[in-house]
PDB file of N, CA and C in Angstrom:
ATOM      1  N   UNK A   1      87.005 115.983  86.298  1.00  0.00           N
ATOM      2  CA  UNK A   1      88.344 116.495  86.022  1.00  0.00           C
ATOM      3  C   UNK A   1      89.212 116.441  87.278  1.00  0.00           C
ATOM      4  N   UNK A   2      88.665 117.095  88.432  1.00  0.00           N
ATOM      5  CA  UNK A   2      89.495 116.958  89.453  1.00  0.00           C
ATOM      6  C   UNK A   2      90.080 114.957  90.051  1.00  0.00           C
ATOM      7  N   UNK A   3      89.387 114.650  89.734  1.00  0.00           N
ATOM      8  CA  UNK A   3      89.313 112.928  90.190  1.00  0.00           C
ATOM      9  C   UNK A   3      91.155 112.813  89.271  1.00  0.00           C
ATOM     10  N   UNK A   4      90.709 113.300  87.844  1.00  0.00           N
ATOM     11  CA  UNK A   4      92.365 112.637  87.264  1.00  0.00           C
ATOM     12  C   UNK A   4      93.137 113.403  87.752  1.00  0.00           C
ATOM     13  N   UNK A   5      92.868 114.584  88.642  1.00  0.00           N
ATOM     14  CA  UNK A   5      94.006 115.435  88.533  1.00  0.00           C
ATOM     15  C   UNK A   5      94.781 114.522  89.472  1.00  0.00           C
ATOM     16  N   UNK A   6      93.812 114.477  90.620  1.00  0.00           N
ATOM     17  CA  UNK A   6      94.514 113.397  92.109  1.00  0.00           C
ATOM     18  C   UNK A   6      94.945 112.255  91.516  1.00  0.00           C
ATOM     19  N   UNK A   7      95.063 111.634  90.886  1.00  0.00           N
ATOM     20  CA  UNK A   7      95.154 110.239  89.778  1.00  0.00           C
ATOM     21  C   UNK A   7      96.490 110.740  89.575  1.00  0.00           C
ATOM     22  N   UNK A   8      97.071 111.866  88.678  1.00  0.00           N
ATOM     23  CA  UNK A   8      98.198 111.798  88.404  1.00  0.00           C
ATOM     24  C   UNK A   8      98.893 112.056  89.324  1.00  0.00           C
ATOM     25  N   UNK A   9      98.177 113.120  90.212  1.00  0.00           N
ATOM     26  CA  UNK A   9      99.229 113.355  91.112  1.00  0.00           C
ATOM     27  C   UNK A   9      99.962 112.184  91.963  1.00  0.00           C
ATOM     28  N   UNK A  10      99.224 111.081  92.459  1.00  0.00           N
ATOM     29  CA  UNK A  10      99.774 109.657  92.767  1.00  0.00           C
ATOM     30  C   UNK A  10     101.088 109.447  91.539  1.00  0.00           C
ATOM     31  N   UNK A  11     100.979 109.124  90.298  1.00  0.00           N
ATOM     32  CA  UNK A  11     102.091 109.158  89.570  1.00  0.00           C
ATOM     33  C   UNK A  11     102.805 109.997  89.618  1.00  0.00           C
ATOM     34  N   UNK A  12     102.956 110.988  89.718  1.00  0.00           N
ATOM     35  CA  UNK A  12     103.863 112.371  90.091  1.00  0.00           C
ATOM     36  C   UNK A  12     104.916 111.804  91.087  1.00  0.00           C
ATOM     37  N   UNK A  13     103.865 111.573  92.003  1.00  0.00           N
ATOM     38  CA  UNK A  13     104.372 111.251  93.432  1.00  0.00           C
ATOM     39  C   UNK A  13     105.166 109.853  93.202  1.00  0.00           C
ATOM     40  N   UNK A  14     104.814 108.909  92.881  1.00  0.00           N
ATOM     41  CA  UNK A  14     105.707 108.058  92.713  1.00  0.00           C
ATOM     42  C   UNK A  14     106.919 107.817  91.780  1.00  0.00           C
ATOM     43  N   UNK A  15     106.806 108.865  90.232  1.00  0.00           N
ATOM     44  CA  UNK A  15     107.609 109.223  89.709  1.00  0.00           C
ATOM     45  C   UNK A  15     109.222 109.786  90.112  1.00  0.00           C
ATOM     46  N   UNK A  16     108.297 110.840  91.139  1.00  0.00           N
ATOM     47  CA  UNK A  16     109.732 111.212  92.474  1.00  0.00           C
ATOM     48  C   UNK A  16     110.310 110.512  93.047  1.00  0.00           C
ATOM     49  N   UNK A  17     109.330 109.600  93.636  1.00  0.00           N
ATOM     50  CA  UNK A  17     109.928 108.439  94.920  1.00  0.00           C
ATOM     51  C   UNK A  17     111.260 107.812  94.429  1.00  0.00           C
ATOM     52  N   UNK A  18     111.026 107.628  92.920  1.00  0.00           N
ATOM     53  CA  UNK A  18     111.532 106.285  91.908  1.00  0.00           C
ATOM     54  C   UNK A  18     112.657 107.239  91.332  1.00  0.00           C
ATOM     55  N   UNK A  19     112.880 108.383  91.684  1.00  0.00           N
ATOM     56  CA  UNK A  19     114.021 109.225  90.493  1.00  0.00           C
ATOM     57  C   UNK A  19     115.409 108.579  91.066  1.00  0.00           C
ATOM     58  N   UNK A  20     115.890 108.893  92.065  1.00  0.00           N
ATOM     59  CA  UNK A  20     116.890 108.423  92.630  1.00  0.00           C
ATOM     60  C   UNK A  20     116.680 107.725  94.435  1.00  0.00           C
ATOM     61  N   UNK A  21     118.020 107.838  94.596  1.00  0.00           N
ATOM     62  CA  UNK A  21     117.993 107.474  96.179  1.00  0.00           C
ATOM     63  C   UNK A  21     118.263 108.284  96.791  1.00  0.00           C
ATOM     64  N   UNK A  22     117.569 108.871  98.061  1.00  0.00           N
ATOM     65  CA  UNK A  22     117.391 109.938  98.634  1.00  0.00           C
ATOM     66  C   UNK A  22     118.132 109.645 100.097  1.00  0.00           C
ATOM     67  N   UNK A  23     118.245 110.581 100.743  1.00  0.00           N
ATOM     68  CA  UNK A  23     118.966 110.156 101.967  1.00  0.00           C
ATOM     69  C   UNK A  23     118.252 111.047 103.022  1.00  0.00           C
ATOM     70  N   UNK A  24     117.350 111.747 102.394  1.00  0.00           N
ATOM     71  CA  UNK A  24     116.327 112.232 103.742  1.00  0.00           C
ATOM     72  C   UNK A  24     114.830 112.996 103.017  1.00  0.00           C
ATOM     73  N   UNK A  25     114.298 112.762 104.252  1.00  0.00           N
ATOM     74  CA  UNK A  25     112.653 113.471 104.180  1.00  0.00           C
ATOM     75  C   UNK A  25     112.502 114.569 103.145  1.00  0.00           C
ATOM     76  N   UNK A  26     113.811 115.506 103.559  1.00  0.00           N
ATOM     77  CA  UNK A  26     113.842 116.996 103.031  1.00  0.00           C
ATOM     78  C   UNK A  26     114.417 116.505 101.499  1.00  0.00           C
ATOM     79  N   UNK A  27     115.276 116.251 101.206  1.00  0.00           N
ATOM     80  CA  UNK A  27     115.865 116.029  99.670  1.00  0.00           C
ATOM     81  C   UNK A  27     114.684 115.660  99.338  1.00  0.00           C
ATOM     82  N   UNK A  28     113.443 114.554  99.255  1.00  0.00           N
ATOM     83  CA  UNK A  28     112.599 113.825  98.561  1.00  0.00           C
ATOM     84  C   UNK A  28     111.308 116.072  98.570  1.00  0.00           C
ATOM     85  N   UNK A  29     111.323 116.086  99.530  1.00  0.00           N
ATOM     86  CA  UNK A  29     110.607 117.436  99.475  1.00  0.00           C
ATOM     87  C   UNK A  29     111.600 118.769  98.372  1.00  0.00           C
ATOM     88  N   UNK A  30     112.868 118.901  98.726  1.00  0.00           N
ATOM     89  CA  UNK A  30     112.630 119.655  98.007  1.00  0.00           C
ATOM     90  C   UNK A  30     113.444 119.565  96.288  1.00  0.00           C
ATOM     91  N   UNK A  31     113.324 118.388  95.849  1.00  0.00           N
ATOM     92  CA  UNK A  31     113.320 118.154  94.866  1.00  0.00           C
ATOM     93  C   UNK A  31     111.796 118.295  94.097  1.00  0.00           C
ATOM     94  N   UNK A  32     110.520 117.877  95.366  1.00  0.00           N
ATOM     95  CA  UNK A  32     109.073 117.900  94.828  1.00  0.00           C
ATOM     96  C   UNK A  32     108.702 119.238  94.476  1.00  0.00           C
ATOM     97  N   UNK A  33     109.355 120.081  95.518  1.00  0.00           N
ATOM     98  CA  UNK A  33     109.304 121.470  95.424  1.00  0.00           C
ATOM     99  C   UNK A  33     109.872 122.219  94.210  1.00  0.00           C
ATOM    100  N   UNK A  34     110.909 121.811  93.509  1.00  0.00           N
ATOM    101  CA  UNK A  34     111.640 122.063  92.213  1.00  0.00           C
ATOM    102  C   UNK A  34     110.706 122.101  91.346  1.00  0.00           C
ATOM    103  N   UNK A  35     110.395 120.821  91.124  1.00  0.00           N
ATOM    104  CA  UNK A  35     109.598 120.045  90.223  1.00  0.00           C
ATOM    105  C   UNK A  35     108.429 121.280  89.756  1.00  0.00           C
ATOM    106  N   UNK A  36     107.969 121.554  91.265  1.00  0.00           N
ATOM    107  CA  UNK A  36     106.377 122.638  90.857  1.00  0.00           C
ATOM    108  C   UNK A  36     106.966 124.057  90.420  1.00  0.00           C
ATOM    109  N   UNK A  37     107.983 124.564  91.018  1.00  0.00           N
ATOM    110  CA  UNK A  37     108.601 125.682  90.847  1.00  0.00           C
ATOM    111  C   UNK A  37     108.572 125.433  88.767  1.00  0.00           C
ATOM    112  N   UNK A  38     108.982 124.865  88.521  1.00  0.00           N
ATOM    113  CA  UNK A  38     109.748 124.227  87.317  1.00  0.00           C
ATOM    114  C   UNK A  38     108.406 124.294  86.119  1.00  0.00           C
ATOM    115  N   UNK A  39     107.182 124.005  86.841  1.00  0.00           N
ATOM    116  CA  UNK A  39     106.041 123.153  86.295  1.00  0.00           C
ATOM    117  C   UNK A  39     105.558 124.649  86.443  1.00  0.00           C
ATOM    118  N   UNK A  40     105.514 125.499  87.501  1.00  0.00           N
ATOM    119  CA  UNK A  40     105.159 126.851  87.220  1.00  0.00           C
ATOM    120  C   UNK A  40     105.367 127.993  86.289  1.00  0.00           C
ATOM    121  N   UNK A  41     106.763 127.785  85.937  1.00  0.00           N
ATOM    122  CA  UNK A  41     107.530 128.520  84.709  1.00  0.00           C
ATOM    123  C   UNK A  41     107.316 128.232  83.723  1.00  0.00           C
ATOM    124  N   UNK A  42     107.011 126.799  82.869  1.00  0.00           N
ATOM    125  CA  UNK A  42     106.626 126.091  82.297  1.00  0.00           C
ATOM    126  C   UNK A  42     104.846 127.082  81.143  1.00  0.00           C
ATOM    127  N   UNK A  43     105.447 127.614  80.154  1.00  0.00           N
ATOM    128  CA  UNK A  43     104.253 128.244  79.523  1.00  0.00           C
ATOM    129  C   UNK A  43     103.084 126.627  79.150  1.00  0.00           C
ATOM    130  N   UNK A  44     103.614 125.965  78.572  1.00  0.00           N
ATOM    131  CA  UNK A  44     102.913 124.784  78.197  1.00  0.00           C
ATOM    132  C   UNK A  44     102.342 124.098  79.105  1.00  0.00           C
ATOM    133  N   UNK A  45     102.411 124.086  80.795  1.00  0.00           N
ATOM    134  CA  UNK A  45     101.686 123.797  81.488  1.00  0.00           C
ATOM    135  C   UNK A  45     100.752 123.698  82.337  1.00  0.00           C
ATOM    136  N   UNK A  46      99.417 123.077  81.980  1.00  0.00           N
ATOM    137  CA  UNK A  46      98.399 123.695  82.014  1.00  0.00           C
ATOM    138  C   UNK A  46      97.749 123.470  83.615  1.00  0.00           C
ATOM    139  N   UNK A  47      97.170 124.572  83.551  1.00  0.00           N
ATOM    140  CA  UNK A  47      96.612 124.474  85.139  1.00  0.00           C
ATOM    141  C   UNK A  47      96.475 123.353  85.994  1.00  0.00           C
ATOM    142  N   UNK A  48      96.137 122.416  85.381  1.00  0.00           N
ATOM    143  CA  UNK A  48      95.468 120.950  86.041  1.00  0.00           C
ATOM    144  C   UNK A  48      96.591 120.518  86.277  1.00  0.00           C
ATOM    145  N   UNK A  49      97.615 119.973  84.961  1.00  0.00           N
ATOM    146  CA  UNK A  49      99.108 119.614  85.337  1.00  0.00           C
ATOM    147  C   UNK A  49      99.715 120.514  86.787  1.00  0.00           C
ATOM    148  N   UNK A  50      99.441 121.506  86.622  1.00  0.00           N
ATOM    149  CA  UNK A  50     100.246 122.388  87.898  1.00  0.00           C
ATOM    150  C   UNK A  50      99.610 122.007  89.291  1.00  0.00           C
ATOM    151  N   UNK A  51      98.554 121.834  88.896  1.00  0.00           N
ATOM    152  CA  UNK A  51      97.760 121.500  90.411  1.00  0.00           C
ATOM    153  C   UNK A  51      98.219 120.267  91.066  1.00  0.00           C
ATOM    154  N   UNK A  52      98.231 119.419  89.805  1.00  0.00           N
ATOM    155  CA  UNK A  52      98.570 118.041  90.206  1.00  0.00           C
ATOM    156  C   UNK A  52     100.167 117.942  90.725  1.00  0.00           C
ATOM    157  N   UNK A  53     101.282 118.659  90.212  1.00  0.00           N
ATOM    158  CA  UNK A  53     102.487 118.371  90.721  1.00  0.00           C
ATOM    159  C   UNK A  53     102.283 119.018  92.536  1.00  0.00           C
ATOM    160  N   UNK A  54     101.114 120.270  92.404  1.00  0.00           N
ATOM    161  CA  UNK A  54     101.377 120.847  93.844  1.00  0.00           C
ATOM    162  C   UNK A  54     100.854 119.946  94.707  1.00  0.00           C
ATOM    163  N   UNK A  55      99.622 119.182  94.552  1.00  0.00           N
ATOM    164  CA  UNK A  55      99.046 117.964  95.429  1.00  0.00           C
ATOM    165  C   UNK A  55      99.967 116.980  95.337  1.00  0.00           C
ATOM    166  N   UNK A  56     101.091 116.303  94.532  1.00  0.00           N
ATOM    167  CA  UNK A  56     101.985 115.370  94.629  1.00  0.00           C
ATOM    168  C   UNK A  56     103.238 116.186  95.817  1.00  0.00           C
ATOM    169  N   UNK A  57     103.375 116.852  95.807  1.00  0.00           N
ATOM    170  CA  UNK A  57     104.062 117.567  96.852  1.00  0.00           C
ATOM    171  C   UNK A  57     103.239 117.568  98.518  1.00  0.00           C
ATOM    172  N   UNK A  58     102.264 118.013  98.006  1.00  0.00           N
ATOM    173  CA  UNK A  58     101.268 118.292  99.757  1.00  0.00           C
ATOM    174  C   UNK A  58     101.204 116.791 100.194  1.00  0.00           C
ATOM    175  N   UNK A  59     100.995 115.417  99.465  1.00  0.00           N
ATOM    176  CA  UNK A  59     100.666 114.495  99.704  1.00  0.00           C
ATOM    177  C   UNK A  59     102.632 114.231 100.228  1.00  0.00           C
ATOM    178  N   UNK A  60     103.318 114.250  99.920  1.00  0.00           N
ATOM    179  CA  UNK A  60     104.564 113.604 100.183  1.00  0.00           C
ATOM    180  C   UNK A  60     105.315 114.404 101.358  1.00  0.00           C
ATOM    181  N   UNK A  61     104.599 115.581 101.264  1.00  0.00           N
ATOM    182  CA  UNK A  61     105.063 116.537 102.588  1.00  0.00           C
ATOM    183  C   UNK A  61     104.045 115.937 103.932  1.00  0.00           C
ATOM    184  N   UNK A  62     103.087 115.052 103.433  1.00  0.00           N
ATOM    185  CA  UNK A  62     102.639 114.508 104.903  1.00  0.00           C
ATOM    186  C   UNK A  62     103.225 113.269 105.284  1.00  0.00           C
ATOM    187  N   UNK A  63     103.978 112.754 104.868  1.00  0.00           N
ATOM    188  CA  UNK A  63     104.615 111.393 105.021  1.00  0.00           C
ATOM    189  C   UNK A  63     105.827 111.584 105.614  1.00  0.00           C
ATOM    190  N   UNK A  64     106.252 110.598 106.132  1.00  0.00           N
ATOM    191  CA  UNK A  64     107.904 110.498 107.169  1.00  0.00           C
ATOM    192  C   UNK A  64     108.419 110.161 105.914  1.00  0.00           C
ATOM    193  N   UNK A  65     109.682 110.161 106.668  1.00  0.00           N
ATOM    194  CA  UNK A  65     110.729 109.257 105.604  1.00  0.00           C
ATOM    195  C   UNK A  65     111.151 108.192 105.525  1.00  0.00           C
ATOM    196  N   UNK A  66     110.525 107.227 106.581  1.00  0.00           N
ATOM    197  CA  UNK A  66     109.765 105.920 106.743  1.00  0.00           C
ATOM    198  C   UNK A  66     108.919 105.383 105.880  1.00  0.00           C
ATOM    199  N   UNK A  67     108.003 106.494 105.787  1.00  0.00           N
ATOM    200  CA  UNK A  67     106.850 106.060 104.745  1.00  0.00           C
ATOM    201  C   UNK A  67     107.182 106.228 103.074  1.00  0.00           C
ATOM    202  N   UNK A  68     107.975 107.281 103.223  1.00  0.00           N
ATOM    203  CA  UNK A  68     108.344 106.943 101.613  1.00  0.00           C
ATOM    204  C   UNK A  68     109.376 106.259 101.136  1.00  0.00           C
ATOM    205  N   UNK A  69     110.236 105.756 102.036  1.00  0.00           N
ATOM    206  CA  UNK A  69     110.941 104.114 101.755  1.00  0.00           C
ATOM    207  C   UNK A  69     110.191 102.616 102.195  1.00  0.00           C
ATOM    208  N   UNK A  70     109.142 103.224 102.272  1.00  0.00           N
ATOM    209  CA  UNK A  70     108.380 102.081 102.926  1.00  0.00           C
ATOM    210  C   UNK A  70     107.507 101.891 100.887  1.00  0.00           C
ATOM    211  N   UNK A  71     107.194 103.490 100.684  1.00  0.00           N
ATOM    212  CA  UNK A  71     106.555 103.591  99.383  1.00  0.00           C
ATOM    213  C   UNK A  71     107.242 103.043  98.119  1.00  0.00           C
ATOM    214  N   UNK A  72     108.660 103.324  98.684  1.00  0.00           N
ATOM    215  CA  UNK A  72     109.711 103.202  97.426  1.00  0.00           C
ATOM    216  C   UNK A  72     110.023 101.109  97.561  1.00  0.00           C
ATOM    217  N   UNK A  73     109.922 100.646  98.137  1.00  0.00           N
ATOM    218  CA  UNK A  73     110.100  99.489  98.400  1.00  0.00           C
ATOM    219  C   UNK A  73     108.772  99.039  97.545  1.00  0.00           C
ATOM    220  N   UNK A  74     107.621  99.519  98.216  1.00  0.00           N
ATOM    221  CA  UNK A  74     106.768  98.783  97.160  1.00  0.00           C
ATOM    222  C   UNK A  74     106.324  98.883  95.889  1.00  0.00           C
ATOM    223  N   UNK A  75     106.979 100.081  95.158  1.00  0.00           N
ATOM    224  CA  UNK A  75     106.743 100.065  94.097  1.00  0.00           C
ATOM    225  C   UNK A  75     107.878  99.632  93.132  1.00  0.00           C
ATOM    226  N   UNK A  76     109.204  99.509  94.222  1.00  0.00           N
ATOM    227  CA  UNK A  76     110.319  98.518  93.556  1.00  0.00           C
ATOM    228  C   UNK A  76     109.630  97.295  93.629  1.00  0.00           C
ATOM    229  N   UNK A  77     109.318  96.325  94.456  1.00  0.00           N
ATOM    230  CA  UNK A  77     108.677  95.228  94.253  1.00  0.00           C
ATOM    231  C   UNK A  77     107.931  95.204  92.629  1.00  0.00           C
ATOM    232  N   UNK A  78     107.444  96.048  92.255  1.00  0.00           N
ATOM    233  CA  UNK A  78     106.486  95.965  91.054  1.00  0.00           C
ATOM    234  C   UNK A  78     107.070  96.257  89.907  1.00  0.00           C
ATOM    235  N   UNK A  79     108.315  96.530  90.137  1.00  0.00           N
ATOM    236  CA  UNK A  79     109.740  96.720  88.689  1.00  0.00           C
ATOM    237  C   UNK A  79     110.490  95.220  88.612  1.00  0.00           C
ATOM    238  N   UNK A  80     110.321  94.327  89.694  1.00  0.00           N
ATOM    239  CA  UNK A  80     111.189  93.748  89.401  1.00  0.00           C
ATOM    240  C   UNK A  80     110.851  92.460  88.614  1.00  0.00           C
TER     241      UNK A  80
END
């Protein structure tokens, strides 16, 4: 169980990357931060889902903002 949780959380995480265009480190964070706030209130969402948006956050809070236009580039490559 834990294996898919980290699984989605990668989609989580790139789900964000891909919402809009960001103009810094912090906007891409605390939009991730919304997201869990959001996913917390959320009666229908179940523990695992919650875990997974908070690890899509911890994982994107270790990255520059280098790295997640570096992220967002390559997963535009794979839309086009």
């Amino acid at each position: 169980m834990a294996q898919a949780n980290i699984d989605y959380s990668f989609k989580i995480l790139e789900e964000i990357l891909m919402l809009k265009k960001f103009n810094s480190r912090e906007e891409v964070l605390a939009l991730a931060s919304k997201m869990v706030e959001i996913a917390k209130k959320n009666p229908k969402c179940s523990p695992a889902i919650l875990e997974s948006y908070k690890e899509a956050y911890n994982k994107l809070d270790t990255l520059s903002y280098d790295e997640m236009n570096e992220i967002i580039g390559i997963l535009s490559s794979y839309n086009d």
